[in-house]
N, C-alpha and C. Protein backbone atom coordinates (compact mmCIF):
# COMPACT_ATOMS: atom_id res chain seq x y z
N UNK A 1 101.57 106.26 100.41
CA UNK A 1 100.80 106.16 101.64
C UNK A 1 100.33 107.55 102.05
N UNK A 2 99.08 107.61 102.28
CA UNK A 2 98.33 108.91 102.62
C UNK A 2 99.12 109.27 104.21
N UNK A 3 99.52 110.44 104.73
CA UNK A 3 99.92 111.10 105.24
C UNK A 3 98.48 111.06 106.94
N UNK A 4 99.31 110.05 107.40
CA UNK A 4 97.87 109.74 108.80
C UNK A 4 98.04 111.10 109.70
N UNK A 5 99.39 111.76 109.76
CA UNK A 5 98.79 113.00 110.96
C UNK A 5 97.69 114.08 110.31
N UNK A 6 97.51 113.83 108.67
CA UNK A 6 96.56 114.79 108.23
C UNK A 6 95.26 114.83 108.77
N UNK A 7 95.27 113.22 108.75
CA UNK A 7 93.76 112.54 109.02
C UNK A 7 92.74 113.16 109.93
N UNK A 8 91.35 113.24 110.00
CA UNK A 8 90.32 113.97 110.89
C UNK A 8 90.50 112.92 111.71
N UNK A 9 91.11 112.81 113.09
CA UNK A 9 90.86 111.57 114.30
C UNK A 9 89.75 111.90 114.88
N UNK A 10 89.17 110.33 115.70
CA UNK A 10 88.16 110.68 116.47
C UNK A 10 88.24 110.01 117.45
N UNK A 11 87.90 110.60 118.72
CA UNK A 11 88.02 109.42 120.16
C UNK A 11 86.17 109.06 120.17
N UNK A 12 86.42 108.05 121.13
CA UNK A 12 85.24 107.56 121.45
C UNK A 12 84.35 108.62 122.67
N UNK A 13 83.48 109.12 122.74
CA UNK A 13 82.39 109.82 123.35
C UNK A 13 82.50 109.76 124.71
N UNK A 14 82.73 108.25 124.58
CA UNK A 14 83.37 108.27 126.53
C UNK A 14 84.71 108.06 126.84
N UNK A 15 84.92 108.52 126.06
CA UNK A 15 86.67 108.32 126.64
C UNK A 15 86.80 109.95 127.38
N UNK A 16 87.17 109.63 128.52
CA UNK A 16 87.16 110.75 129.44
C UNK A 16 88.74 111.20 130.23
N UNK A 17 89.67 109.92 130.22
CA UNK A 17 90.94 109.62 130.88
C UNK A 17 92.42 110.00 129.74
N UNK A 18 91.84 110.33 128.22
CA UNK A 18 93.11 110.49 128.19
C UNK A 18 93.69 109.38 127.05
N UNK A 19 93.53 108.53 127.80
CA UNK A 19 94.09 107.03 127.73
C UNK A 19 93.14 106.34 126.58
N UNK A 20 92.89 106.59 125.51
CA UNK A 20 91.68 105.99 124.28
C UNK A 20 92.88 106.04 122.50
N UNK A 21 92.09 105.24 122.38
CA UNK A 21 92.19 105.20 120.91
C UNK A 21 91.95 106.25 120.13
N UNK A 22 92.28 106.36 119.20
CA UNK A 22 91.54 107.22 117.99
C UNK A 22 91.52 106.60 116.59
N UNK A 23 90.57 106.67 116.01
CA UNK A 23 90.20 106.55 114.72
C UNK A 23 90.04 107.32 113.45
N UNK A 24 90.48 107.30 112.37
CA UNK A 24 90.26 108.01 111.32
C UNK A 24 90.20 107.41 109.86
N UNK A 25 89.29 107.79 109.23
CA UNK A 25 89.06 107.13 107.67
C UNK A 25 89.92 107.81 106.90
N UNK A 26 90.45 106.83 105.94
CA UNK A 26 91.86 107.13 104.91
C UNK A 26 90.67 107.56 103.82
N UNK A 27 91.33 108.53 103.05
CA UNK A 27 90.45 108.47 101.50
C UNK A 27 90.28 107.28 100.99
N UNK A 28 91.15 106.25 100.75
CA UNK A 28 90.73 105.02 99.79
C UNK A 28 89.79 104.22 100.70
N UNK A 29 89.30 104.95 101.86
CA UNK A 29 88.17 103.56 102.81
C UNK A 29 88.77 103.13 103.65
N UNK A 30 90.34 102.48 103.66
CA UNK A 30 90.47 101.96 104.90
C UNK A 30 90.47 102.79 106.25
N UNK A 31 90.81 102.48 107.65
CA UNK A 31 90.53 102.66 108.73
C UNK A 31 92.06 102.57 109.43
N UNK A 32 92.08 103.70 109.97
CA UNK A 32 93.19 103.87 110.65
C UNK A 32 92.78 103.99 112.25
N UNK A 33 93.64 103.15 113.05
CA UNK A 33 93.68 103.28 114.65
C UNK A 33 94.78 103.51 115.32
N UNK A 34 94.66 104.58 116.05
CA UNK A 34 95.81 104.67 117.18
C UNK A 34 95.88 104.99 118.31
N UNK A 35 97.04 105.05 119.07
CA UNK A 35 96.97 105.20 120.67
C UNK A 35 97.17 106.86 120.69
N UNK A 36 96.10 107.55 121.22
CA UNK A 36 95.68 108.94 121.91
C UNK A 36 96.71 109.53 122.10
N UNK A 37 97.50 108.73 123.63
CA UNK A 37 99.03 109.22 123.79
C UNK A 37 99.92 109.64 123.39
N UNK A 38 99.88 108.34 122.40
CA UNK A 38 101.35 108.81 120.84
C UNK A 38 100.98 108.46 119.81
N UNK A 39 100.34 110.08 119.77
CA UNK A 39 99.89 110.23 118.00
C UNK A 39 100.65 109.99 116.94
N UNK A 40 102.23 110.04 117.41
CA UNK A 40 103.54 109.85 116.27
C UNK A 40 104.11 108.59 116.05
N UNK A 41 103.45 107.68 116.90
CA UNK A 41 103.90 106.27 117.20
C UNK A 41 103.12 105.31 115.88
N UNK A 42 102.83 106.00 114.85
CA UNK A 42 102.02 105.26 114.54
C UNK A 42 100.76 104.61 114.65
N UNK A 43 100.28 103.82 113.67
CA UNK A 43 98.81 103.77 113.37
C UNK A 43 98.63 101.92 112.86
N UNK A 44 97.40 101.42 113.02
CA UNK A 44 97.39 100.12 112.28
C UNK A 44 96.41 100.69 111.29
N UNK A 45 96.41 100.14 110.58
CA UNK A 45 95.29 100.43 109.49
C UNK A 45 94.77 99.30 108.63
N UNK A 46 93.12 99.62 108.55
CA UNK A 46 92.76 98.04 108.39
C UNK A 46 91.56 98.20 106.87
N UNK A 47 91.16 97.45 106.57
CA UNK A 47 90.57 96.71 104.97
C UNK A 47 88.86 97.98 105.68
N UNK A 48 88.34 98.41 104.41
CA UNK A 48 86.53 98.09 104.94
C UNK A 48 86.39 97.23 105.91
N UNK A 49 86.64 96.17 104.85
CA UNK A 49 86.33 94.32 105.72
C UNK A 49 86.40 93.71 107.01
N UNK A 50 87.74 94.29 107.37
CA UNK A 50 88.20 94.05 108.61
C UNK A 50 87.78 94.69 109.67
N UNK A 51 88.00 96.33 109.53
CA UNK A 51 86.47 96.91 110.40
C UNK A 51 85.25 96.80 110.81
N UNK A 52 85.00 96.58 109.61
CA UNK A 52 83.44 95.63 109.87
C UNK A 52 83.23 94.67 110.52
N UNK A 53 84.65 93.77 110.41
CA UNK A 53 84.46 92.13 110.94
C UNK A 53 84.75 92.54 112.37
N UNK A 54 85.26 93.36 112.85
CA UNK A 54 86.06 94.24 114.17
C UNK A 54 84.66 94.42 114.72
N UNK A 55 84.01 95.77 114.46
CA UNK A 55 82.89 95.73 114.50
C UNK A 55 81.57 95.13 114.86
N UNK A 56 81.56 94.48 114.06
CA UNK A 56 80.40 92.98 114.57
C UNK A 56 81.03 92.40 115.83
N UNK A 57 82.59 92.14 115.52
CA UNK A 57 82.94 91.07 116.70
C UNK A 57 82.47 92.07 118.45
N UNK A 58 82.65 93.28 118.29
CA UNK A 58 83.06 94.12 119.62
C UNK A 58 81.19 94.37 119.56
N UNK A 59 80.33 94.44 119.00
CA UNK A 59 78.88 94.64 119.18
C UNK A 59 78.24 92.61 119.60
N UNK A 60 79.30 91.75 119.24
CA UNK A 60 78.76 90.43 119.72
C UNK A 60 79.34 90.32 121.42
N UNK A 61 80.19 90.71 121.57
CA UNK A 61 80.85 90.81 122.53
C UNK A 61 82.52 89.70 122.97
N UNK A 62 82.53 89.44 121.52
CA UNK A 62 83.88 89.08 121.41
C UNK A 62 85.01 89.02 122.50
N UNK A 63 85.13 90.46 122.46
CA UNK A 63 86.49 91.06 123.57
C UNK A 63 86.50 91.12 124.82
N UNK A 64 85.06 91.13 125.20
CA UNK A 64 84.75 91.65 126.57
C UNK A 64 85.52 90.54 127.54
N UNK A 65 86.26 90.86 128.36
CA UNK A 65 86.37 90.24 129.32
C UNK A 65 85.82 88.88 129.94
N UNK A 66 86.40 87.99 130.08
CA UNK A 66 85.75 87.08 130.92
C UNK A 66 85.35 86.96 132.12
């Protein structure tokens, strides 16, 4: 397993509080996510595929709130 604190993270543009995710691409492609806070807490890490499907879902508006 590739070594995630190496990883280049990235927050989102508007994350202004602190309180955001971060993201970073593994060499083999997949996608690593984690909580800002606790960078040591671990990471999920997901397929191309699943990003993508992530992706589409959060640009359809999937998640948003009801």
């Amino acid at each position: 397993m590739v070594e995630l604190l190496k990883l280049l993270w990235h927050k989102a543009g508007g994350c202004e509080s602190g309180a955001c995710v971060e993201v970073a691409r593994v060499p083999d492609g997949r996608v690593a996510v984690r909580d800002s806070k606790n960078p040591l807490g671990g990471a999920l890490v997901f397929t191309p595929q699943q990003w993508d499907e992530f992706l589409a879902g959060a640009a359809r508006g999937e998640f948003d709130p009801s």
